[in-house]
C-alpha atoms as a PDB file:
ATOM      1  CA  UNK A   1      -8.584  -3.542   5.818  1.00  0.00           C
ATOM      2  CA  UNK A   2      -9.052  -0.387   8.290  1.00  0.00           C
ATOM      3  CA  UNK A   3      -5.986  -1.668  10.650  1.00  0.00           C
ATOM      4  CA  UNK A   4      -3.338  -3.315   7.868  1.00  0.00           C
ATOM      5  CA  UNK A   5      -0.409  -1.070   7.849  1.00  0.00           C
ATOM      6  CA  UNK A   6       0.440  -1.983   4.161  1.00  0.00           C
ATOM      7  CA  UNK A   7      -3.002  -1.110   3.080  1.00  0.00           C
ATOM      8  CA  UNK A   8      -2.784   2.059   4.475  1.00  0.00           C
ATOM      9  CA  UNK A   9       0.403   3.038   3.210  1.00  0.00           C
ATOM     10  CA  UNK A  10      -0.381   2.303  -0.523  1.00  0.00           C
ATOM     11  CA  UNK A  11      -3.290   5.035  -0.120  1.00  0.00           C
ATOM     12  CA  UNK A  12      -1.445   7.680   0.820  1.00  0.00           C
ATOM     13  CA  UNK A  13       1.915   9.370  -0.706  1.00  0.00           C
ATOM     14  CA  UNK A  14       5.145   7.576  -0.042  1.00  0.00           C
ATOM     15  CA  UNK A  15       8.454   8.897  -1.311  1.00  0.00           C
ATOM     16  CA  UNK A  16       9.656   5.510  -1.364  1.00  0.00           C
ATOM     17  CA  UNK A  17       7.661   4.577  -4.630  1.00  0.00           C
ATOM     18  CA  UNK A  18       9.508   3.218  -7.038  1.00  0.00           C
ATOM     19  CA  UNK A  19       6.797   1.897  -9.345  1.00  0.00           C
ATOM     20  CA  UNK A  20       3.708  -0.145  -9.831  1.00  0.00           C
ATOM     21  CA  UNK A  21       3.465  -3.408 -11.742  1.00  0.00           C
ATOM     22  CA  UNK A  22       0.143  -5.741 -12.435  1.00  0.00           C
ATOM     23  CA  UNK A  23      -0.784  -6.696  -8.912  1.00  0.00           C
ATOM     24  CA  UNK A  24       2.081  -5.625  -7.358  1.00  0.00           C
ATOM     25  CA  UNK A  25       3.730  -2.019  -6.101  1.00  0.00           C
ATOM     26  CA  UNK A  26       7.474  -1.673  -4.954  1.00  0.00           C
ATOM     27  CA  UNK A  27       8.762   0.602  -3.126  1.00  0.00           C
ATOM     28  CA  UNK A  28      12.570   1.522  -2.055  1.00  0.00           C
ATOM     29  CA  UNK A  29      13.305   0.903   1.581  1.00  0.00           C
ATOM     30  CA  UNK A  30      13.482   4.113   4.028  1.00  0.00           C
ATOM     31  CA  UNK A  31      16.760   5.726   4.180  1.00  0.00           C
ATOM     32  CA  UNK A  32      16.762   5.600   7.896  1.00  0.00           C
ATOM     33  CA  UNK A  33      17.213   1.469   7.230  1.00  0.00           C
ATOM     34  CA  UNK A  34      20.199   1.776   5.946  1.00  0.00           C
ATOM     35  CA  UNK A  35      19.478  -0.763   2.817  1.00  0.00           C
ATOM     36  CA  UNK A  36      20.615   0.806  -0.415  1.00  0.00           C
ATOM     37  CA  UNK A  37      19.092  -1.076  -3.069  1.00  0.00           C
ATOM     38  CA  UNK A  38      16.383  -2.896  -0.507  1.00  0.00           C
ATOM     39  CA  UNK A  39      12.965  -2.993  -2.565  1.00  0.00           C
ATOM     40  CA  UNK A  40       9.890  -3.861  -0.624  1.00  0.00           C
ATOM     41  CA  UNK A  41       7.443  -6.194  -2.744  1.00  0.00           C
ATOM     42  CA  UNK A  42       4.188  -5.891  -1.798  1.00  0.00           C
ATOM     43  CA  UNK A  43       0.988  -7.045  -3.315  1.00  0.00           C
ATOM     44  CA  UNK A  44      -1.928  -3.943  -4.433  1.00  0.00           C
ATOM     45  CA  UNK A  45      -4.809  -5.975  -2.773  1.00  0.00           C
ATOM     46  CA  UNK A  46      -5.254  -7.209   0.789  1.00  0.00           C
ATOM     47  CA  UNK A  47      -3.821 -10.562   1.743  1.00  0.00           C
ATOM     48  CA  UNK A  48      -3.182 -12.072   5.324  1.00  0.00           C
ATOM     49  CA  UNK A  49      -0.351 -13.928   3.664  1.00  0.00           C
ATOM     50  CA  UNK A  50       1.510 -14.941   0.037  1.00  0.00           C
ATOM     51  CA  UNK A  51      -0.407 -18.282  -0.286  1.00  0.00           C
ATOM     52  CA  UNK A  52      -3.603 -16.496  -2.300  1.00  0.00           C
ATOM     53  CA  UNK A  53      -1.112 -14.725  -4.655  1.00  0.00           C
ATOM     54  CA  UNK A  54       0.013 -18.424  -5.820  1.00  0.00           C
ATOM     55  CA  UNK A  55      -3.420 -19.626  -6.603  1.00  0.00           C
ATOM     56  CA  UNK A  56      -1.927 -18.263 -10.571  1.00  0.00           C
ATOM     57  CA  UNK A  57       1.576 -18.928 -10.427  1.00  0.00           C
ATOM     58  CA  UNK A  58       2.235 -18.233 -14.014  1.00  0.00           C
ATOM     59  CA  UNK A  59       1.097 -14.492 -13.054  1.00  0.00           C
ATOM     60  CA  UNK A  60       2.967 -14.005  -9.988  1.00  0.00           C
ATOM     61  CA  UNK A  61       5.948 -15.302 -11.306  1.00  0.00           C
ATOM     62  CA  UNK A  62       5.533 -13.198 -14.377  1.00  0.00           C
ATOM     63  CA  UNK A  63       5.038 -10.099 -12.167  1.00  0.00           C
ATOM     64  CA  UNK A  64       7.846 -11.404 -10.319  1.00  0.00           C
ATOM     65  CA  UNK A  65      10.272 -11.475 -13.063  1.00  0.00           C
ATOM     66  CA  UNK A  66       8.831  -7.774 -14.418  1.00  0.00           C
ATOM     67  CA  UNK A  67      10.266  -6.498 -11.238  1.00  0.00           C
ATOM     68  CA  UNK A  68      13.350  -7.898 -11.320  1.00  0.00           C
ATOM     69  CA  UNK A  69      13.990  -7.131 -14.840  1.00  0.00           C
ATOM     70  CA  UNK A  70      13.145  -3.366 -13.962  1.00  0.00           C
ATOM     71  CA  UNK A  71      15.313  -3.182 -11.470  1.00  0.00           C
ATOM     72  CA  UNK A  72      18.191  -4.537 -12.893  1.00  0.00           C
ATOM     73  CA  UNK A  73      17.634  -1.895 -15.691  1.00  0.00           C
ATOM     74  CA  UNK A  74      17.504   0.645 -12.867  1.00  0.00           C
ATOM     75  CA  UNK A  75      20.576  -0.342 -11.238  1.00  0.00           C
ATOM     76  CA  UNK A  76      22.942  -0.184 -14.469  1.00  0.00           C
END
């Protein structure tokens, strides 16, 4: 999508990557936030909302728990 703001961000550099994972990329929040820690979950393809990524639950979920697992290892 020409307009979506997500879209659009994942084609450009951010400093705020953190990594990439299956269908999904994270990415710290800004500093200007203020949310240490804050990771921003957000899905490599276009979707106008969450309900198409749980057409394969088993995958999501997987990713899901990837992410957390990673993090967790990050934050040690």
């Amino acid at each position: 999508m020409n307009n979506c703001k997500i879209c659009v961000k994942q084609q450009s550099y951010d400093p705020y990557f953190v990594m990439e994972q299956d269908s999904f990329v994270i990415y710290h929040a800004p500093i200007e936030k203020q949310l240490v820690g804050y990771l921003y979950v957000e899905p490599k393809r276009h979707v106008e909302s969450w309900g198409p990524l749980y057409s394969n639950k088993g995958l999501f979920l997987s990713a899901l728990c990837r992410i957390i697992s990673f993090n967790d290892e990050v934050c040690r």
